[in-house]
C-alpha atoms as a PDB file:
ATOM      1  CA  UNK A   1      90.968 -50.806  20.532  1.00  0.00           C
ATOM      2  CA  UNK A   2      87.654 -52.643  21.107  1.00  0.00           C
ATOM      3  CA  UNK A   3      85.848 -49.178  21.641  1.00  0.00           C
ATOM      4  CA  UNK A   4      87.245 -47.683  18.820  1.00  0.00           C
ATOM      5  CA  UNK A   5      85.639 -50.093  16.756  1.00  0.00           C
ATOM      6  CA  UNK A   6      82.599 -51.027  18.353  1.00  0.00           C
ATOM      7  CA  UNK A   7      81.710 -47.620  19.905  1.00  0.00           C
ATOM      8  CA  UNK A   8      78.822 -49.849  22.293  1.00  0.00           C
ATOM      9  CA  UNK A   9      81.956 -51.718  23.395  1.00  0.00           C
ATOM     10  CA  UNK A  10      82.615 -49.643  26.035  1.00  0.00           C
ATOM     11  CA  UNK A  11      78.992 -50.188  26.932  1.00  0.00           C
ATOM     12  CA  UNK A  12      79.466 -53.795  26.918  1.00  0.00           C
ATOM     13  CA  UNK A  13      83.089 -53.637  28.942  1.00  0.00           C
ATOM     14  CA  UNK A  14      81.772 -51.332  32.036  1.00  0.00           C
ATOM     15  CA  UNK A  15      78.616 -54.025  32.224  1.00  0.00           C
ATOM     16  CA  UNK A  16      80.872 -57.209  31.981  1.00  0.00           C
ATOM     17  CA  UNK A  17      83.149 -55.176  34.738  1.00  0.00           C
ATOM     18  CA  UNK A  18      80.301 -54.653  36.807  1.00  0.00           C
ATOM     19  CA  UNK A  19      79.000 -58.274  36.425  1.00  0.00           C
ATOM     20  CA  UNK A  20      82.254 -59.144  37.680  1.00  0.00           C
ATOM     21  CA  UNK A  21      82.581 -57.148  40.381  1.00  0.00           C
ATOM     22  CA  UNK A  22      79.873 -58.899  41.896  1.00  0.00           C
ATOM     23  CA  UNK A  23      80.044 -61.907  40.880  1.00  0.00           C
ATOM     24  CA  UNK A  24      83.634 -62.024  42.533  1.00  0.00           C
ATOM     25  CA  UNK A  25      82.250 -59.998  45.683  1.00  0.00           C
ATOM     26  CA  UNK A  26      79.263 -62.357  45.769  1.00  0.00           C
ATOM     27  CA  UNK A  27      81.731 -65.675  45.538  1.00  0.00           C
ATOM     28  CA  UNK A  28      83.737 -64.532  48.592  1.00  0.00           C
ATOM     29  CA  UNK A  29      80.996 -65.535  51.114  1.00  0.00           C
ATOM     30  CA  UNK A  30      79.239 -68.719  49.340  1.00  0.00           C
ATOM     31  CA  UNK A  31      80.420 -70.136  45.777  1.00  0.00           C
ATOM     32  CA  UNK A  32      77.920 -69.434  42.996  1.00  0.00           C
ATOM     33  CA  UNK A  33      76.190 -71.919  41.538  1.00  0.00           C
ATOM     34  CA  UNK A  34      76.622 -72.663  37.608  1.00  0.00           C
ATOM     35  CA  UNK A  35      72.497 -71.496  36.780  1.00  0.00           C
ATOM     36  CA  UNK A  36      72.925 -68.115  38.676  1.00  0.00           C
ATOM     37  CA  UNK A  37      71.459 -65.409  36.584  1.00  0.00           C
ATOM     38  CA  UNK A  38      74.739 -63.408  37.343  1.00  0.00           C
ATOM     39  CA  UNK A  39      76.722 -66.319  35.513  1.00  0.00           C
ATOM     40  CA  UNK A  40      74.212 -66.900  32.665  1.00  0.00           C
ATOM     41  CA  UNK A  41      74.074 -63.538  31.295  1.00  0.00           C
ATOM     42  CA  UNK A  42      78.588 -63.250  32.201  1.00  0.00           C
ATOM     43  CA  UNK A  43      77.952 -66.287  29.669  1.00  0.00           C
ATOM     44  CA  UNK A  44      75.468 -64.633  27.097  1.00  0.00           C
ATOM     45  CA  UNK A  45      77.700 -61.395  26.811  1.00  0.00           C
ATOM     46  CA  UNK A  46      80.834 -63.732  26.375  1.00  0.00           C
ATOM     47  CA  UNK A  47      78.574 -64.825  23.151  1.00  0.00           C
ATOM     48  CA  UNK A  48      77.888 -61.691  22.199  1.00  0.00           C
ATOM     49  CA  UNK A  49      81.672 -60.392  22.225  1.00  0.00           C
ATOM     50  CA  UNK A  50      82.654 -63.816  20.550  1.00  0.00           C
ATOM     51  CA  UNK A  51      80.180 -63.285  17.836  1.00  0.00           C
ATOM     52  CA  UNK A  52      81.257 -59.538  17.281  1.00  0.00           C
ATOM     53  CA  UNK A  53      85.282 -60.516  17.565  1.00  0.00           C
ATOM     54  CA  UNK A  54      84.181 -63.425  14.676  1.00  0.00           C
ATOM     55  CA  UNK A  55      82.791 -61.136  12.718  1.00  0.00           C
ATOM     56  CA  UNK A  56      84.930 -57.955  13.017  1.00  0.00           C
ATOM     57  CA  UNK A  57      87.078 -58.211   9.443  1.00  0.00           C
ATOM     58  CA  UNK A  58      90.888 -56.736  10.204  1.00  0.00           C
ATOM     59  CA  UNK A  59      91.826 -53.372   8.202  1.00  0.00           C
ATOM     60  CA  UNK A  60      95.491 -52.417   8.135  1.00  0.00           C
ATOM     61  CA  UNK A  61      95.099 -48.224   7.706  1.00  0.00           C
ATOM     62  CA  UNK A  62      97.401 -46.360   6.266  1.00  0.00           C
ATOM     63  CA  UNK A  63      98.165 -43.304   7.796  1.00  0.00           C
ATOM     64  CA  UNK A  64     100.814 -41.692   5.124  1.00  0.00           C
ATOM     65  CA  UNK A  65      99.798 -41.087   1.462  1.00  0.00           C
ATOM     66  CA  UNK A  66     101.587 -43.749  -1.197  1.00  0.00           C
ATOM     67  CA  UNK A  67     103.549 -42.164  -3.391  1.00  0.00           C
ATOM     68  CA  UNK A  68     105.299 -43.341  -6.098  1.00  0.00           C
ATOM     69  CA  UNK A  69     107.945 -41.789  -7.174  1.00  0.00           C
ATOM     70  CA  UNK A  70     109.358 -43.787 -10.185  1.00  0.00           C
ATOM     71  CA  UNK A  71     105.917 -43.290 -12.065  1.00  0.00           C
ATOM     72  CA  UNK A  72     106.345 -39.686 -11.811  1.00  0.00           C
ATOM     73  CA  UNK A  73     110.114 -39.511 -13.068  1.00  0.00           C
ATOM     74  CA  UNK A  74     109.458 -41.735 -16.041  1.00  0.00           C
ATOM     75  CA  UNK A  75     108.001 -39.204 -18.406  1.00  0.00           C
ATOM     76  CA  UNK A  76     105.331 -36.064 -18.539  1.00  0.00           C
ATOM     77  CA  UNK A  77     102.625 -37.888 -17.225  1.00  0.00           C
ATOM     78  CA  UNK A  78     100.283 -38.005 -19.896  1.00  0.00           C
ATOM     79  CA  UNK A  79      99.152 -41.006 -21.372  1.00  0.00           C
ATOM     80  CA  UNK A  80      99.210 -41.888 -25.022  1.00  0.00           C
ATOM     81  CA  UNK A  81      95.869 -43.286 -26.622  1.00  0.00           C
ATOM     82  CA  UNK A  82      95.802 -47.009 -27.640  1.00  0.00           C
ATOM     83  CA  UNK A  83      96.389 -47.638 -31.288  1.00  0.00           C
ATOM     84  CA  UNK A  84      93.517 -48.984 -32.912  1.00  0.00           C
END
């Protein structure tokens, strides 16, 4: 869903995977400490994906046409002018 939207997501997912990857591999032998540069830029893309997620506005898409069938039905279609 997030690429679909934000086509630089997937960008921004295979980085924060990578990050991960060794950040995690890195933390098996030692811990890391909290002002790594690994773990401050985990921390600025977090941000970044906040920020986007905060500003992304939901759209409900309609995939089938409206139709309505009572308007249709009700007489020949063609509207009357206003009386003046």
């Amino acid at each position: 869903m997030l690429t679909r939207a934000f086509p630089s997501g997937r960008v921004v997912l295979s980085c924060v995977a990578a990050l991960l990857s060794v950040v995690i591999g890195h933390g098996q032998a030692e811990a890391v400490s909290p002002d790594s540069p690994g773990i401050r830029m985990l921390e600025e893309i977090q941000a970044v994906i906040t920020e986007l997620a905060e500003q992304a506005k939901p759209s409900v898409v309609n995939l089938f046409p409206i139709t309505s069938t009572s308007r249709l039905h009700e007489g020949s279609g063609e509207r009357t002018p206003n009386a003046s």
